[in-house]
Protein backbone atom coordinates (compact mmCIF):
# COMPACT_ATOMS: atom_id res chain seq x y z
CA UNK A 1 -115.02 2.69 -59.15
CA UNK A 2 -113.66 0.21 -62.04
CA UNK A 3 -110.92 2.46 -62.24
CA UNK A 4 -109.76 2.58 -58.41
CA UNK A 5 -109.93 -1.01 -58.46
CA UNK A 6 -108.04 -1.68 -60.79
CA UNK A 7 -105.30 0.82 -60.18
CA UNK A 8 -105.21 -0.89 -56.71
CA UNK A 9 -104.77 -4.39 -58.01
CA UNK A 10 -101.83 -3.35 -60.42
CA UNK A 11 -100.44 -1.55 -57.23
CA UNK A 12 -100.86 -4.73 -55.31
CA UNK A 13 -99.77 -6.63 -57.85
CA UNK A 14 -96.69 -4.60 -58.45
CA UNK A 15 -95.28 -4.45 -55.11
CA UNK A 16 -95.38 -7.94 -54.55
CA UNK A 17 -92.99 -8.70 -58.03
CA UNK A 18 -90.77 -6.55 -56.58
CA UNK A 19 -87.03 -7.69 -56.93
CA UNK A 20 -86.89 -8.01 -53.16
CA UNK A 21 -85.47 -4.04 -53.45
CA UNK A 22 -85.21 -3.37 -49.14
CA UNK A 23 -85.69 -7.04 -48.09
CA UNK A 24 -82.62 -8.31 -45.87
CA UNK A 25 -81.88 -11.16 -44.85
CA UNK A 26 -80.92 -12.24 -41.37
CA UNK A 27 -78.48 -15.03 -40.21
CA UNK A 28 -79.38 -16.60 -37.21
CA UNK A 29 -76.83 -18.79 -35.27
CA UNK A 30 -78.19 -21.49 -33.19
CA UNK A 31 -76.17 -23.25 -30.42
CA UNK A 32 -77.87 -26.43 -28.88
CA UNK A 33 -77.49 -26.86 -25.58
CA UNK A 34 -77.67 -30.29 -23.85
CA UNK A 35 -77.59 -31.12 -20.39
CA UNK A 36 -75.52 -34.39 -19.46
CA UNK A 37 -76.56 -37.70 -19.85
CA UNK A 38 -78.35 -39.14 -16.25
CA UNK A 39 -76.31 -41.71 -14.73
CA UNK A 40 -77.50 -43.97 -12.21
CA UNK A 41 -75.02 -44.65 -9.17
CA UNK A 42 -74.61 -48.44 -10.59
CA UNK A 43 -73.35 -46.71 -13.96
CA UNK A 44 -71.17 -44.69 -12.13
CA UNK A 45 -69.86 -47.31 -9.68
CA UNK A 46 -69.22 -49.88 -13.04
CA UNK A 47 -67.45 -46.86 -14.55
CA UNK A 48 -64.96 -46.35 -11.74
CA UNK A 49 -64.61 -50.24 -11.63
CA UNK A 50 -63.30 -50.15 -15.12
CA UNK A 51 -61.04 -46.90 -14.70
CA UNK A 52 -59.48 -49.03 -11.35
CA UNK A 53 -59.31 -52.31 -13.62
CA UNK A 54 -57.22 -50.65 -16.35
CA UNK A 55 -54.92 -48.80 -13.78
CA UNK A 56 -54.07 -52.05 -12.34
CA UNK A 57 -53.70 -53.73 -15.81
CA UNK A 58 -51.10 -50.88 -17.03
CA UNK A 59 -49.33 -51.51 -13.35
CA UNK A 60 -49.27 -55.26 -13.88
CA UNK A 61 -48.12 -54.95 -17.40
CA UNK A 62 -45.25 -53.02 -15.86
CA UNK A 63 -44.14 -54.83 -13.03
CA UNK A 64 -44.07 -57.79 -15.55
CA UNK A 65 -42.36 -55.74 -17.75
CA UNK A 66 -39.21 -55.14 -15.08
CA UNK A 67 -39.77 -58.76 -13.76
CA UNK A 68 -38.78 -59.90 -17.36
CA UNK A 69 -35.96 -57.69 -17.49
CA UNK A 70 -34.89 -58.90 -13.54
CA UNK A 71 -35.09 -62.41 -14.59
CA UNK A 72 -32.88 -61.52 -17.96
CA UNK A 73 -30.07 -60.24 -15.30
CA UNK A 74 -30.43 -63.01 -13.26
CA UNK A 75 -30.40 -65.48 -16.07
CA UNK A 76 -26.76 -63.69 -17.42
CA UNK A 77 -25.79 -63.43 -13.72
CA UNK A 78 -26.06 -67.43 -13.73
CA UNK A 79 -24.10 -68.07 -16.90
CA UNK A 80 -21.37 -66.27 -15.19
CA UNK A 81 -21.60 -68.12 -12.26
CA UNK A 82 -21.72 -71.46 -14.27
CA UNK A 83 -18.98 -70.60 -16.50
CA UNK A 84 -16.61 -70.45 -13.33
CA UNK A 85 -17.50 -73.29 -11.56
CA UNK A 86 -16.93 -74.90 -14.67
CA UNK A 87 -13.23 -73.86 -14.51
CA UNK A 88 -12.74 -74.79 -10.81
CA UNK A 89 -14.15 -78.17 -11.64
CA UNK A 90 -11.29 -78.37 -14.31
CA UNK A 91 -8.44 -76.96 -12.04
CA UNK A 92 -9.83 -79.36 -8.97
CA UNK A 93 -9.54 -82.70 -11.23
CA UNK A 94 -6.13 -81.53 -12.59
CA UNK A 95 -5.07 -80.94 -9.04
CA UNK A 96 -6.52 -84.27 -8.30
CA UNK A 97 -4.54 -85.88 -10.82
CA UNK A 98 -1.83 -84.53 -10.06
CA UNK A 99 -1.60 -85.61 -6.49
CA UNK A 100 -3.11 -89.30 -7.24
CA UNK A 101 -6.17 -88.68 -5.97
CA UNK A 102 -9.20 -90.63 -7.30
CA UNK A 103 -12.31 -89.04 -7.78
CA UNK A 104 -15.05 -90.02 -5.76
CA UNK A 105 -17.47 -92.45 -7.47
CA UNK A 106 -20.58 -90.24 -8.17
CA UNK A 107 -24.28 -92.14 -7.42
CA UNK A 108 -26.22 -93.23 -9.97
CA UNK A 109 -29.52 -91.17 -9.21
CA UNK A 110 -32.14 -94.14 -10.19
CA UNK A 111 -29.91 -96.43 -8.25
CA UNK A 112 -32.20 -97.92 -5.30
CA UNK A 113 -31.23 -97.33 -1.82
CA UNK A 114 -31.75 -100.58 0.33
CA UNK A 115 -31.68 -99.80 3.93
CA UNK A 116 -30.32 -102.55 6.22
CA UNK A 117 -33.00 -103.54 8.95
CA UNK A 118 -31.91 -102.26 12.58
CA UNK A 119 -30.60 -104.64 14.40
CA UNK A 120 -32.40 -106.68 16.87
CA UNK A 121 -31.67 -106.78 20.99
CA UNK A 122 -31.75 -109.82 22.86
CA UNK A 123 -33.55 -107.53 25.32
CA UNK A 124 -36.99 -107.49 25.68
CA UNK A 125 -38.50 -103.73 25.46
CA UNK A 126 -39.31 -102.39 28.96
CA UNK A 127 -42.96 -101.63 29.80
CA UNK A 128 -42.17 -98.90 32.16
């Protein structure tokens, strides 16, 4: 009975030194899957309020954009402008000069205006 035993406990023994002759080994790929994160309809609603505010922003940002650019036209537009009334102010005083003409005295702007009372009737004011 010795004997059995022990040839049972080298046995037992043996096969579990093994190398690992006949294991394999398996690869398992896990995928986690989450479901979406909750949102309230006040998280929604503040969400679309921001998507709305940053539309509008771009759009101002480019209406300003084109207003600059307007106001750049305009601005070269009234250079133009002033550059020829500038020369008909030149050819009207040398046409005024040369027909004697004096140029009208031009009013001093912080000169102040008195205004002459209106005058008074010998009439009395009707009560009718």
């Amino acid at each position: 009975m010795i004997v059995v035993t022990l040839l049972v406990g080298v046995a037992v023994v043996w096969l579990s030194v093994s190398p690992g002759q006949g294991r394999r080994t398996h690869q398992v790929e896990t995928r986690i899957y989450a479901t979406p994160e909750y949102q309230t309809d006040t998280t929604r609603a503040i969400d679309a309020y921001e998507r709305v505010m940053e539309r509008y922003m771009d759009m101002s940002e480019r209406n300003f954009i084109a207003i600059t650019a307007d106001m750049q036209a305009i601005g070269v537009m009234l250079d133009g402008i002033d550059q020829k009334l500038a020369k008909l102010d030149m050819r009207l005083e040398r046409i005024e000069r040369h027909l004697g003409i004096l140029p009208a005295p031009v009013p001093d702007a912080n000169a102040v205006r008195i205004l002459a009372p209106p005058p008074v009737s010998a009439e009395p004011p009707s009560g009718r």
